[in-house]
PDB file of N, CA and C in Angstrom:
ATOM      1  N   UNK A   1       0.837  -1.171   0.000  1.00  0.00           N
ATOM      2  CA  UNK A   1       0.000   0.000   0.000  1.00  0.00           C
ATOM      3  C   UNK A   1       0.887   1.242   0.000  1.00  0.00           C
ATOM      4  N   UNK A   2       0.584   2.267  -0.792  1.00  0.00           N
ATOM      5  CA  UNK A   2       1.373   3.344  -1.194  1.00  0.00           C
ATOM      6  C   UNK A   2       1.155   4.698  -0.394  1.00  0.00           C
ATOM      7  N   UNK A   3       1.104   5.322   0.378  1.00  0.00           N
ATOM      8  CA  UNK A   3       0.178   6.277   1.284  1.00  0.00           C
ATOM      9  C   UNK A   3       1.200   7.306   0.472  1.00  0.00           C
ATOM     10  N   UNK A   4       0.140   8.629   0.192  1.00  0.00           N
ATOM     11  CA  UNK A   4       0.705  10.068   0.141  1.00  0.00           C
ATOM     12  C   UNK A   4       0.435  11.307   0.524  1.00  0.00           C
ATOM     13  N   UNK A   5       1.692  11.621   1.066  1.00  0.00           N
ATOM     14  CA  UNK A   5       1.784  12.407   2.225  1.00  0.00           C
ATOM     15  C   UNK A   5       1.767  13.853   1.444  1.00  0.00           C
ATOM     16  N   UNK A   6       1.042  14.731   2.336  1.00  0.00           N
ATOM     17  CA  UNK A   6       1.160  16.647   1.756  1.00  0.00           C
ATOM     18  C   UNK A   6       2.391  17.226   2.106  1.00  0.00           C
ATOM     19  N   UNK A   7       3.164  18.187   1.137  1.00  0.00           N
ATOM     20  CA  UNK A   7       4.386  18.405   1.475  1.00  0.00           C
ATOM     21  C   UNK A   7       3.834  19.980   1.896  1.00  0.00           C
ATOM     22  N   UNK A   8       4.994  20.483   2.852  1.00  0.00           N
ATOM     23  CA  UNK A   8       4.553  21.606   3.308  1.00  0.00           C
ATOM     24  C   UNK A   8       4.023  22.663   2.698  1.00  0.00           C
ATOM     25  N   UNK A   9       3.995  22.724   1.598  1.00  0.00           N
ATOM     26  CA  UNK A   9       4.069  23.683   0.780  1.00  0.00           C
ATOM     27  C   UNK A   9       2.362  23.848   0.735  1.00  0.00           C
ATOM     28  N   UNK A  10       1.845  22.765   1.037  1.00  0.00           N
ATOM     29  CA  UNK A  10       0.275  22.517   1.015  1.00  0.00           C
ATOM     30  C   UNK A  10      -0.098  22.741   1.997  1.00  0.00           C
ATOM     31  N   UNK A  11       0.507  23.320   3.696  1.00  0.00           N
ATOM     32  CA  UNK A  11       0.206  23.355   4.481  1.00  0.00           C
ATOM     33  C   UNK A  11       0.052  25.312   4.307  1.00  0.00           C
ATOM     34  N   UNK A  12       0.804  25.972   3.808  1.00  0.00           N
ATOM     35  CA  UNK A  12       1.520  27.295   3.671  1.00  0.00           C
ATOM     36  C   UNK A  12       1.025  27.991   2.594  1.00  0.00           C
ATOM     37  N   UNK A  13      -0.278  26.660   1.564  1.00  0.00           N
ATOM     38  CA  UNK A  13      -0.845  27.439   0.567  1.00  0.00           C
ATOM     39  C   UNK A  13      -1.784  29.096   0.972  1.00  0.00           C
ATOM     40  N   UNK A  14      -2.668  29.083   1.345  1.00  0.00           N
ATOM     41  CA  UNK A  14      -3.471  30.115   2.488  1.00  0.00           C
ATOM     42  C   UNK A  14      -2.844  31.111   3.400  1.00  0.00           C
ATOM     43  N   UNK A  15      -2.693  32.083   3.410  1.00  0.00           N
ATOM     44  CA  UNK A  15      -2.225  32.891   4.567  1.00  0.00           C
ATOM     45  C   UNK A  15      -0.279  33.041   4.523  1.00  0.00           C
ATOM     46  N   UNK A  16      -0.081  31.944   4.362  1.00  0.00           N
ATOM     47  CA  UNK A  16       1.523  31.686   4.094  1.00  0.00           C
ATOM     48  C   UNK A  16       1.818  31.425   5.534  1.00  0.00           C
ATOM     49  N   UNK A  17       0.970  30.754   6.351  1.00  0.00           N
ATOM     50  CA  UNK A  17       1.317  30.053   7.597  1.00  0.00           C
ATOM     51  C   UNK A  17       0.449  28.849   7.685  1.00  0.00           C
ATOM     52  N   UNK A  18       1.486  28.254   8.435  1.00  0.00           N
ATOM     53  CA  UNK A  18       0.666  26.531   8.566  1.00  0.00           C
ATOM     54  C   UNK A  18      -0.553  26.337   8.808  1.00  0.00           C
ATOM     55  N   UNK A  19      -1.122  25.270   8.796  1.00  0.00           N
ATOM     56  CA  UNK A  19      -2.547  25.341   8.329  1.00  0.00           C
ATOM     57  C   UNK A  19      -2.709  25.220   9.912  1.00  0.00           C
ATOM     58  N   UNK A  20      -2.331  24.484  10.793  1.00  0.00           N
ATOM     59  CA  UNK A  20      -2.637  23.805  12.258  1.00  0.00           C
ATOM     60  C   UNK A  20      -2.402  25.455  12.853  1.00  0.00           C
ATOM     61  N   UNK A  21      -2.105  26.067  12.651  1.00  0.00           N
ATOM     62  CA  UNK A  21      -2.259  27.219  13.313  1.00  0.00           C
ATOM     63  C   UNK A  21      -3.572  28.106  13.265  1.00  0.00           C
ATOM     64  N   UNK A  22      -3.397  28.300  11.944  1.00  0.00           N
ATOM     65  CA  UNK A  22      -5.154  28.835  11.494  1.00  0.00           C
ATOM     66  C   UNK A  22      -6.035  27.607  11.947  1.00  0.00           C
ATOM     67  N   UNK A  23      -5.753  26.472  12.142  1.00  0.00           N
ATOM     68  CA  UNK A  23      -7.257  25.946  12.603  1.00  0.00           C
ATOM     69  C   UNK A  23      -7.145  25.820  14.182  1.00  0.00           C
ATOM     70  N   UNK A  24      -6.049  25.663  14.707  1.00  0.00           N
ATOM     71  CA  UNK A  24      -6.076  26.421  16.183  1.00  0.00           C
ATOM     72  C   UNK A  24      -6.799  27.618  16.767  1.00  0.00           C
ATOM     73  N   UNK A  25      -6.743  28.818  15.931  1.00  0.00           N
ATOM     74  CA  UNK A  25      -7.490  29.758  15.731  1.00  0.00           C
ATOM     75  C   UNK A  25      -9.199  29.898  15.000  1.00  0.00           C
ATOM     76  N   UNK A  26      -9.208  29.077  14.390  1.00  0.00           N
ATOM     77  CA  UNK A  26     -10.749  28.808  13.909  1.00  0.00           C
ATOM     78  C   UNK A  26     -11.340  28.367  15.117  1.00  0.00           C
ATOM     79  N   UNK A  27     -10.978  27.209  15.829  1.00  0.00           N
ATOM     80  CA  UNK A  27     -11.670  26.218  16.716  1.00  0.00           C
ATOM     81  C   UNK A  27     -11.533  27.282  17.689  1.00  0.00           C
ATOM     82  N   UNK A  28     -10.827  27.698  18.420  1.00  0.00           N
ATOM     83  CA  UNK A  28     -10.897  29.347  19.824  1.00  0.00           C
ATOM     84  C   UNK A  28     -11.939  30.082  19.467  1.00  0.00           C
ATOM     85  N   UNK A  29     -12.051  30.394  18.418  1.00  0.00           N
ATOM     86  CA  UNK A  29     -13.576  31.370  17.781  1.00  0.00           C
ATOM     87  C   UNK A  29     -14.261  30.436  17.900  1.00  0.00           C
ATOM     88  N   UNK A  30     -14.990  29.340  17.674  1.00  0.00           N
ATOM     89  CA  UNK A  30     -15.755  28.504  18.008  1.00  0.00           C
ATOM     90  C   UNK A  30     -16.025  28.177  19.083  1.00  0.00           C
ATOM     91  N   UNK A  31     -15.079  27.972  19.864  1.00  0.00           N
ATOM     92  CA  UNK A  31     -15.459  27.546  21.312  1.00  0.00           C
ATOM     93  C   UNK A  31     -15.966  29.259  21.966  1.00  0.00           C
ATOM     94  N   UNK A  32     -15.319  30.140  21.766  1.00  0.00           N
ATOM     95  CA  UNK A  32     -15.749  31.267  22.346  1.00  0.00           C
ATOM     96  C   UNK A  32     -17.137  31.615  21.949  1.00  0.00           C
ATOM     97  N   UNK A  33     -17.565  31.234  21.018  1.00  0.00           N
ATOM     98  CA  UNK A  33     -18.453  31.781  20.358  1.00  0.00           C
ATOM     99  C   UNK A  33     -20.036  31.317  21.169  1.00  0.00           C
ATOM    100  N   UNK A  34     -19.441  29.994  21.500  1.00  0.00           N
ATOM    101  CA  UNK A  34     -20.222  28.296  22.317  1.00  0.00           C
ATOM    102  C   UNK A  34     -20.411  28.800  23.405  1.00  0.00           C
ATOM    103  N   UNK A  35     -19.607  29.545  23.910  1.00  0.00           N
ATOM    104  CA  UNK A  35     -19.096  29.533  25.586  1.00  0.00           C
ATOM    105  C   UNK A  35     -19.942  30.821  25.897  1.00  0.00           C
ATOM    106  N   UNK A  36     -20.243  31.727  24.717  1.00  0.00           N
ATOM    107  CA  UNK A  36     -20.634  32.908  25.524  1.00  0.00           C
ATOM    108  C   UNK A  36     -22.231  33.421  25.913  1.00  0.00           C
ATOM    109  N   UNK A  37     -22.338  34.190  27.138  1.00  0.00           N
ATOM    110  CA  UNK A  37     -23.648  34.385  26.952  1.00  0.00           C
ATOM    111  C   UNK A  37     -24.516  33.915  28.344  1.00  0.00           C
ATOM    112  N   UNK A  38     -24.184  32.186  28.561  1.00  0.00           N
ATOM    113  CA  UNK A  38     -24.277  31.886  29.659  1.00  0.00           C
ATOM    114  C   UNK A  38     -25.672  30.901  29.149  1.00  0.00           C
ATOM    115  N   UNK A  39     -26.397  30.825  29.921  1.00  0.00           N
ATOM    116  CA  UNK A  39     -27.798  29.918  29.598  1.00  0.00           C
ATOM    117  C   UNK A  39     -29.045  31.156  29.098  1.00  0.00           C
ATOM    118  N   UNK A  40     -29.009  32.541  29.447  1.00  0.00           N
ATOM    119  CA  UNK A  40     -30.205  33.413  28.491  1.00  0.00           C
ATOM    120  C   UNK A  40     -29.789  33.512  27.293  1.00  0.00           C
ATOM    121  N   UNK A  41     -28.686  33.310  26.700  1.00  0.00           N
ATOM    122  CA  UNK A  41     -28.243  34.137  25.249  1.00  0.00           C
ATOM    123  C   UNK A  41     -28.878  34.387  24.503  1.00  0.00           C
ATOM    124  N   UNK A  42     -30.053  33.596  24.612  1.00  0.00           N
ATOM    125  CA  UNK A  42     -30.749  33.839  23.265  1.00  0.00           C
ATOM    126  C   UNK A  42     -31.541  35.241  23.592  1.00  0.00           C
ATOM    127  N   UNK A  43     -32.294  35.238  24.503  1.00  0.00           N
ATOM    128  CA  UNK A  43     -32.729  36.422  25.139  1.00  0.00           C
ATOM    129  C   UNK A  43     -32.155  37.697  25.316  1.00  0.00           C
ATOM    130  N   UNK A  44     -30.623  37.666  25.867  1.00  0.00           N
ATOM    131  CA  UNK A  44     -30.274  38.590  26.599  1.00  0.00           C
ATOM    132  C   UNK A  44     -29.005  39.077  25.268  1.00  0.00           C
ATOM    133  N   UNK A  45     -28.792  38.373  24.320  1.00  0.00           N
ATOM    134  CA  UNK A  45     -27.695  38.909  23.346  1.00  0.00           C
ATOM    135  C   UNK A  45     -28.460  37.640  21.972  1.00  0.00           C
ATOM    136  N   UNK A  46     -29.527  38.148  21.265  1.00  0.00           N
ATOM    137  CA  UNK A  46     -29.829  36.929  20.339  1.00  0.00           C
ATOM    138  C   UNK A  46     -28.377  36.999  18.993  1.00  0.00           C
ATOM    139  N   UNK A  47     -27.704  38.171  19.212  1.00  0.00           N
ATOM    140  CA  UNK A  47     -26.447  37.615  18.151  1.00  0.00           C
ATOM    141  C   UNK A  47     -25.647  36.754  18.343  1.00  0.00           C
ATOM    142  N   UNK A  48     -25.298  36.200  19.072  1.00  0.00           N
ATOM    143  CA  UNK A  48     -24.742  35.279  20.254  1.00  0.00           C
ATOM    144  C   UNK A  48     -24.844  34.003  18.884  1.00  0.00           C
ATOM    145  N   UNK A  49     -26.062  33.739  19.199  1.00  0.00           N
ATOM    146  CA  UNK A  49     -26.127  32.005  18.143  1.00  0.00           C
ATOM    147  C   UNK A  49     -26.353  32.387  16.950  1.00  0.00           C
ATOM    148  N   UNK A  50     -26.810  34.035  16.700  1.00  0.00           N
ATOM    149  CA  UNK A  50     -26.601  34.163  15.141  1.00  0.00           C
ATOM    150  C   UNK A  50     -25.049  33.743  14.572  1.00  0.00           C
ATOM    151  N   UNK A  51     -24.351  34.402  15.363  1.00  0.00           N
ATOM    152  CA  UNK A  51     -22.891  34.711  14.656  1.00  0.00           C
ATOM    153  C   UNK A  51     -22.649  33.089  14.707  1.00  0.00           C
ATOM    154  N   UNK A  52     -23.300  31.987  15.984  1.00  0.00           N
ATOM    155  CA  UNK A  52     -22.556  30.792  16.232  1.00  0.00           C
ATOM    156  C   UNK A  52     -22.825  29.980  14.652  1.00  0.00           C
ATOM    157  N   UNK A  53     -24.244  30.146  14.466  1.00  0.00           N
ATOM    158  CA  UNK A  53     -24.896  29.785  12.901  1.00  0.00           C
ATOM    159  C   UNK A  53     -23.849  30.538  12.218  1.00  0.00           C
ATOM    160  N   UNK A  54     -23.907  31.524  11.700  1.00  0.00           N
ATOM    161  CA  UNK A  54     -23.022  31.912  10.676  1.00  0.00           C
ATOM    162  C   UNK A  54     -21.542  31.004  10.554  1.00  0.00           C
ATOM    163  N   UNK A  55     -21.115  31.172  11.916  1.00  0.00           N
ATOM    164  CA  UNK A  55     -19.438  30.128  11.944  1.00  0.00           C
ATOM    165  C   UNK A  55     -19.682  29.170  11.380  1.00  0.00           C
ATOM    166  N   UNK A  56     -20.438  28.561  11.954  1.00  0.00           N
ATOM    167  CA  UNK A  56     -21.042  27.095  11.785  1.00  0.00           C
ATOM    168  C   UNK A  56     -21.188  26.849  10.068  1.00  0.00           C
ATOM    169  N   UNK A  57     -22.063  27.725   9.227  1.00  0.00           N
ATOM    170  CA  UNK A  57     -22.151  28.086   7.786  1.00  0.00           C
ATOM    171  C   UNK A  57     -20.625  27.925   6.890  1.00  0.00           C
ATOM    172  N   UNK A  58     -19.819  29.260   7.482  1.00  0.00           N
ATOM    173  CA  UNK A  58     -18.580  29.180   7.277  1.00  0.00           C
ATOM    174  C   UNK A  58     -17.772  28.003   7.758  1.00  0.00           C
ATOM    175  N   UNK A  59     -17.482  27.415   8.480  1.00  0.00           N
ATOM    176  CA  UNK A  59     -17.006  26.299   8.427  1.00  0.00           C
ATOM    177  C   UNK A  59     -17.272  25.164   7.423  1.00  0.00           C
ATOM    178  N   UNK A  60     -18.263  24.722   7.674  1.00  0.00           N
ATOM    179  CA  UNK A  60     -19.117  23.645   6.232  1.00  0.00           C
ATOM    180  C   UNK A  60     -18.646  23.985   5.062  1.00  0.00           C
ATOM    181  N   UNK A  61     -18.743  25.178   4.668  1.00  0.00           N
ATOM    182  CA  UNK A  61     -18.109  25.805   3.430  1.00  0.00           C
ATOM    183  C   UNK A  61     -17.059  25.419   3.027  1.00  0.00           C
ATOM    184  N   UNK A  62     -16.389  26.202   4.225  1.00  0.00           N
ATOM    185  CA  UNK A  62     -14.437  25.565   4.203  1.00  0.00           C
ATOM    186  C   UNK A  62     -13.728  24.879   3.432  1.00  0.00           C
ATOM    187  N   UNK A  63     -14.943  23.884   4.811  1.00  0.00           N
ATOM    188  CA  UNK A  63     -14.271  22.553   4.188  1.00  0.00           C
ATOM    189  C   UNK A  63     -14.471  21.624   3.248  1.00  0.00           C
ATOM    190  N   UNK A  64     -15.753  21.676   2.831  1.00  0.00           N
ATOM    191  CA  UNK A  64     -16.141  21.500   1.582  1.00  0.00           C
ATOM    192  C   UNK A  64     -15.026  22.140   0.540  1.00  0.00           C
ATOM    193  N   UNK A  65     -14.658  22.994   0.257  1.00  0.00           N
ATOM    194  CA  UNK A  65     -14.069  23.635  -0.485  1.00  0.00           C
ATOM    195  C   UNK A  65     -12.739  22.801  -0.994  1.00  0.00           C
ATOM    196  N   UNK A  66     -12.364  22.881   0.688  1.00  0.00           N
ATOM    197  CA  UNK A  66     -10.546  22.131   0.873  1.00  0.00           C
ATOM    198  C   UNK A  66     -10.715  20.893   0.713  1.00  0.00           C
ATOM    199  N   UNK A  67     -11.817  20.171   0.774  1.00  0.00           N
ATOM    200  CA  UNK A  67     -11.657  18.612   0.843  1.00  0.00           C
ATOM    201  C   UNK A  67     -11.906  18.407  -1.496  1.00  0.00           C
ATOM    202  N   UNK A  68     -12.445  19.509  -1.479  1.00  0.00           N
ATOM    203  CA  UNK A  68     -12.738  19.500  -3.035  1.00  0.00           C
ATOM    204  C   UNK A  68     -11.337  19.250  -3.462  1.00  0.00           C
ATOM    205  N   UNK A  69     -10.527  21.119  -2.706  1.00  0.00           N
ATOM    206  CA  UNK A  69      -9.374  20.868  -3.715  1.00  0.00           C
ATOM    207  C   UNK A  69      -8.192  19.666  -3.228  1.00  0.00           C
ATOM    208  N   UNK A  70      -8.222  19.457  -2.151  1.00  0.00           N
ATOM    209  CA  UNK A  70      -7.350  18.048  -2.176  1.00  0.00           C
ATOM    210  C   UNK A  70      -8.074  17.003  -3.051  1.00  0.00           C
ATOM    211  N   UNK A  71      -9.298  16.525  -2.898  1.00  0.00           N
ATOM    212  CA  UNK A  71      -9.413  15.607  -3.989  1.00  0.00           C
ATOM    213  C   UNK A  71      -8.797  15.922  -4.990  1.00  0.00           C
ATOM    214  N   UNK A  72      -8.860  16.977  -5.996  1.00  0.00           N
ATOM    215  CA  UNK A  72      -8.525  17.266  -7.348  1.00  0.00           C
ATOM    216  C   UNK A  72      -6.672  16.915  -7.295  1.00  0.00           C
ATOM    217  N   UNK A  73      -6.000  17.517  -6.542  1.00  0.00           N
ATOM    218  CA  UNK A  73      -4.596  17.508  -6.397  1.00  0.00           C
ATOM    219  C   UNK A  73      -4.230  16.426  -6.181  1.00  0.00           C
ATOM    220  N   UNK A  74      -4.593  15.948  -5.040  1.00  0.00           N
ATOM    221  CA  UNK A  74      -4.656  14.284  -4.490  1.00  0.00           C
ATOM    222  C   UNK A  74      -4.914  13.174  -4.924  1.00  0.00           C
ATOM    223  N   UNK A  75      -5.756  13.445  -5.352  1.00  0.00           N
ATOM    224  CA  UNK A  75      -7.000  12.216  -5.460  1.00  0.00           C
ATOM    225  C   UNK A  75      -7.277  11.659  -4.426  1.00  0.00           C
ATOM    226  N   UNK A  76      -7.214  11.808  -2.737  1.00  0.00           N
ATOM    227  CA  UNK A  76      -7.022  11.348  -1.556  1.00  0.00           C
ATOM    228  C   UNK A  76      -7.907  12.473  -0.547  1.00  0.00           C
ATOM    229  N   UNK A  77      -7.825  11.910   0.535  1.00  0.00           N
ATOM    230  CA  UNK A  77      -7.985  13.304   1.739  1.00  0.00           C
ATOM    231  C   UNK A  77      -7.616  12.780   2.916  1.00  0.00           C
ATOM    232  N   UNK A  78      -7.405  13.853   3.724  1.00  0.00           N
ATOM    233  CA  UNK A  78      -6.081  13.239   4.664  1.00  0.00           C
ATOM    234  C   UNK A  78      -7.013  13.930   6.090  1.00  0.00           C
TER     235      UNK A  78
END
């Protein structure tokens, strides 16, 4: 069995920094996003789970996107 591996250069495509960093930073906005507000949020700040929906939107997107273009490059997903 032949496994193939992404060379950095695929990590550094985006932003021109590693990808595990930006998704270190995606997931902190997420959890903050989760975390805030307390048990009224919806009441007492209803943007609260708007913005969490919107992330949530944007994410799906993402990765849809990235799992597209590794297929095409790849033919794989990792």
């Amino acid at each position: 069995m032949r496994i193939k591996l992404n060379a950095s250069n695929y990590a550094y495509k985006r932003f021109n920094a590693p990808d595990g960093l930006l998704m270190i930073a995606t997931y902190a906005l997420t959890a903050w996003l989760a975390s805030m507000g307390g048990l009224e949020r919806v009441c007492r700040n209803p943007l609260i789970p708007i913005a969490m929906g919107v992330k949530i939107l944007f994410d799906c997107a993402t990765n849809l996107q990235l799992a597209r273009e590794e297929w095409q490059e790849n033919k794989a997903f990792c």
